[in-house]
Protein backbone atom coordinates (compact mmCIF):
# COMPACT_ATOMS: atom_id res chain seq x y z
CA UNK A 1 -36.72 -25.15 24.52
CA UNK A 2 -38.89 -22.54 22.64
CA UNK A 3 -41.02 -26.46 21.37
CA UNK A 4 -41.61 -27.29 25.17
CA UNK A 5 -43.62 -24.32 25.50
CA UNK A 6 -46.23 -24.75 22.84
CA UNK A 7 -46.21 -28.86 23.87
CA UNK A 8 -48.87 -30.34 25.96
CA UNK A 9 -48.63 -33.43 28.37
CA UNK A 10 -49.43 -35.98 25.31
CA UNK A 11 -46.58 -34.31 23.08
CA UNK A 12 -44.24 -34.17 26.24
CA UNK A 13 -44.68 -37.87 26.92
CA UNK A 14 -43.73 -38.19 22.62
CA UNK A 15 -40.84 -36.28 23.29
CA UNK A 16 -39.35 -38.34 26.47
CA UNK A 17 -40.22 -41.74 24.71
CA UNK A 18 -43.45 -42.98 26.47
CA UNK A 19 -46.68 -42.91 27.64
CA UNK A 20 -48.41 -40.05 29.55
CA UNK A 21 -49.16 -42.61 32.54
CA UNK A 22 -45.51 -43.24 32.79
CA UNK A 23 -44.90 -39.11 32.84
CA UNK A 24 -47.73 -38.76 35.30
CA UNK A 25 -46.27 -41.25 37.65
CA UNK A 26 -42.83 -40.54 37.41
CA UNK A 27 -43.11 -36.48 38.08
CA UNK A 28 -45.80 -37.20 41.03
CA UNK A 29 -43.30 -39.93 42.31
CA UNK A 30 -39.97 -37.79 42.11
CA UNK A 31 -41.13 -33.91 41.85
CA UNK A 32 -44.67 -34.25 43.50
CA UNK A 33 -46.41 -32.60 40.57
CA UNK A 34 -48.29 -33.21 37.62
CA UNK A 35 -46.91 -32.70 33.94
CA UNK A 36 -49.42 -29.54 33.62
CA UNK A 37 -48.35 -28.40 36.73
CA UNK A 38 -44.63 -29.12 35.75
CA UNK A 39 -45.44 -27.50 31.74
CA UNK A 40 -47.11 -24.47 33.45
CA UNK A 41 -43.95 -23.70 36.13
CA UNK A 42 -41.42 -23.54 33.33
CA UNK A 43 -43.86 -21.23 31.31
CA UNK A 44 -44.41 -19.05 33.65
CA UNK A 45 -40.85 -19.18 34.66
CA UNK A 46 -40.13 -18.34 31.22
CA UNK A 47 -42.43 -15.00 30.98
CA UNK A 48 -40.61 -14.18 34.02
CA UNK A 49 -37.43 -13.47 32.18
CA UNK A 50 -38.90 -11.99 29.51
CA UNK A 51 -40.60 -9.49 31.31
CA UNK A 52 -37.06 -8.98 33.09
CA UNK A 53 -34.70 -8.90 29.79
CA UNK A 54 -37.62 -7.06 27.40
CA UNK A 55 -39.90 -4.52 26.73
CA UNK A 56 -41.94 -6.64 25.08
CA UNK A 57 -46.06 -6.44 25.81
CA UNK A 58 -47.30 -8.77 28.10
CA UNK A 59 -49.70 -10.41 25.49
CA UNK A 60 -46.68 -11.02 23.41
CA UNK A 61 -44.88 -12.54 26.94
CA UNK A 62 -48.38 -14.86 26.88
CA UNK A 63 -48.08 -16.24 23.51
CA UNK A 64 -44.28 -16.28 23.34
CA UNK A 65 -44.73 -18.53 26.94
CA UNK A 66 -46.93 -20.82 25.48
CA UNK A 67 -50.24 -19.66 26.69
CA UNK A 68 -53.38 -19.31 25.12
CA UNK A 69 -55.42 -17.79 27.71
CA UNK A 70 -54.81 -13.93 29.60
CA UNK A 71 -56.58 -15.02 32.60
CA UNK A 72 -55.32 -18.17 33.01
CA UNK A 73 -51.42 -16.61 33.04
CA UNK A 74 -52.74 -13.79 35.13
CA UNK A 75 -53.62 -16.44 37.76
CA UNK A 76 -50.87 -18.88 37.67
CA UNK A 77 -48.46 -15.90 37.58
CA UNK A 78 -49.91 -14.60 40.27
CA UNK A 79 -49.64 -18.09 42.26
CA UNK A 80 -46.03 -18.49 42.00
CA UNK A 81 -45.00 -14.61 42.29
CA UNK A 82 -47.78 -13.34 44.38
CA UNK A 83 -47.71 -10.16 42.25
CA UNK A 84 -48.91 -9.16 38.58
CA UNK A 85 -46.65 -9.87 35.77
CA UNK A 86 -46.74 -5.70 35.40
CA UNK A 87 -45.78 -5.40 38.73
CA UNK A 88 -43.12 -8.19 38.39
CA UNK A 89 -41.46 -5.91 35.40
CA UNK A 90 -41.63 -2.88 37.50
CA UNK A 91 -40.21 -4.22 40.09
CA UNK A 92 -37.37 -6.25 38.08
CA UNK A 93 -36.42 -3.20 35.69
CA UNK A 94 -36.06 -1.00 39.05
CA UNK A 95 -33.82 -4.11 40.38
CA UNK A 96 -31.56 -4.30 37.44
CA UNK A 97 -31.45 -0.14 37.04
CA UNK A 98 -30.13 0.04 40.67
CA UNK A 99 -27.55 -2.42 40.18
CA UNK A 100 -25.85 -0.48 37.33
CA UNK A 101 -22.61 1.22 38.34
CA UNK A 102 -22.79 4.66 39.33
């Protein structure tokens, strides 16, 4: 899986056998989205649980997720969690602390 993150549309297309028009219309068709749209979710899906399972820094989350760009992951985080990635971790570590027996 770690390959799908550091893939773009052209090498995803490679990778399923076909052509990037193909991938293009087949995830607008069946998942209404496009295959950086579809690449993106999973990365940031990704950070997600690393930010809940590590201590890792975030700019290590951003590279290990497949992103070149701070900003960019700040914003598309932010779109699909409507919070930080910092307060994401906060807010997962105080999740998984309060679930441990007593």
């Amino acid at each position: 899986m770690r390959y799908l993150f550091d893939t773009n549309h052209e090498t995803l297309a490679r990778l399923l056998g076909t052509n990037y028009q193909y991938v293009y219309a087949a995830l607008r068709e069946c998942a209404d989205t496009t295959p950086a749209d579809y690449l993106n979710r999973l990365r940031i899906q990704y950070a997600a649980q690393l930010l809940e399972k590590s201590d890792d820094p975030i700019g290590l989350i951003i590279e290990q997720s497949g992103f070149t760009n701070r900003t960019t992951f700040a914003r598309l985080f932010a779109a699909y969690y409507s919070m930080t990635p910092s307060e994401y971790r906060k807010i997962a570590h105080k999740q998984s602390c309060s679930s441990l027996p007593s």
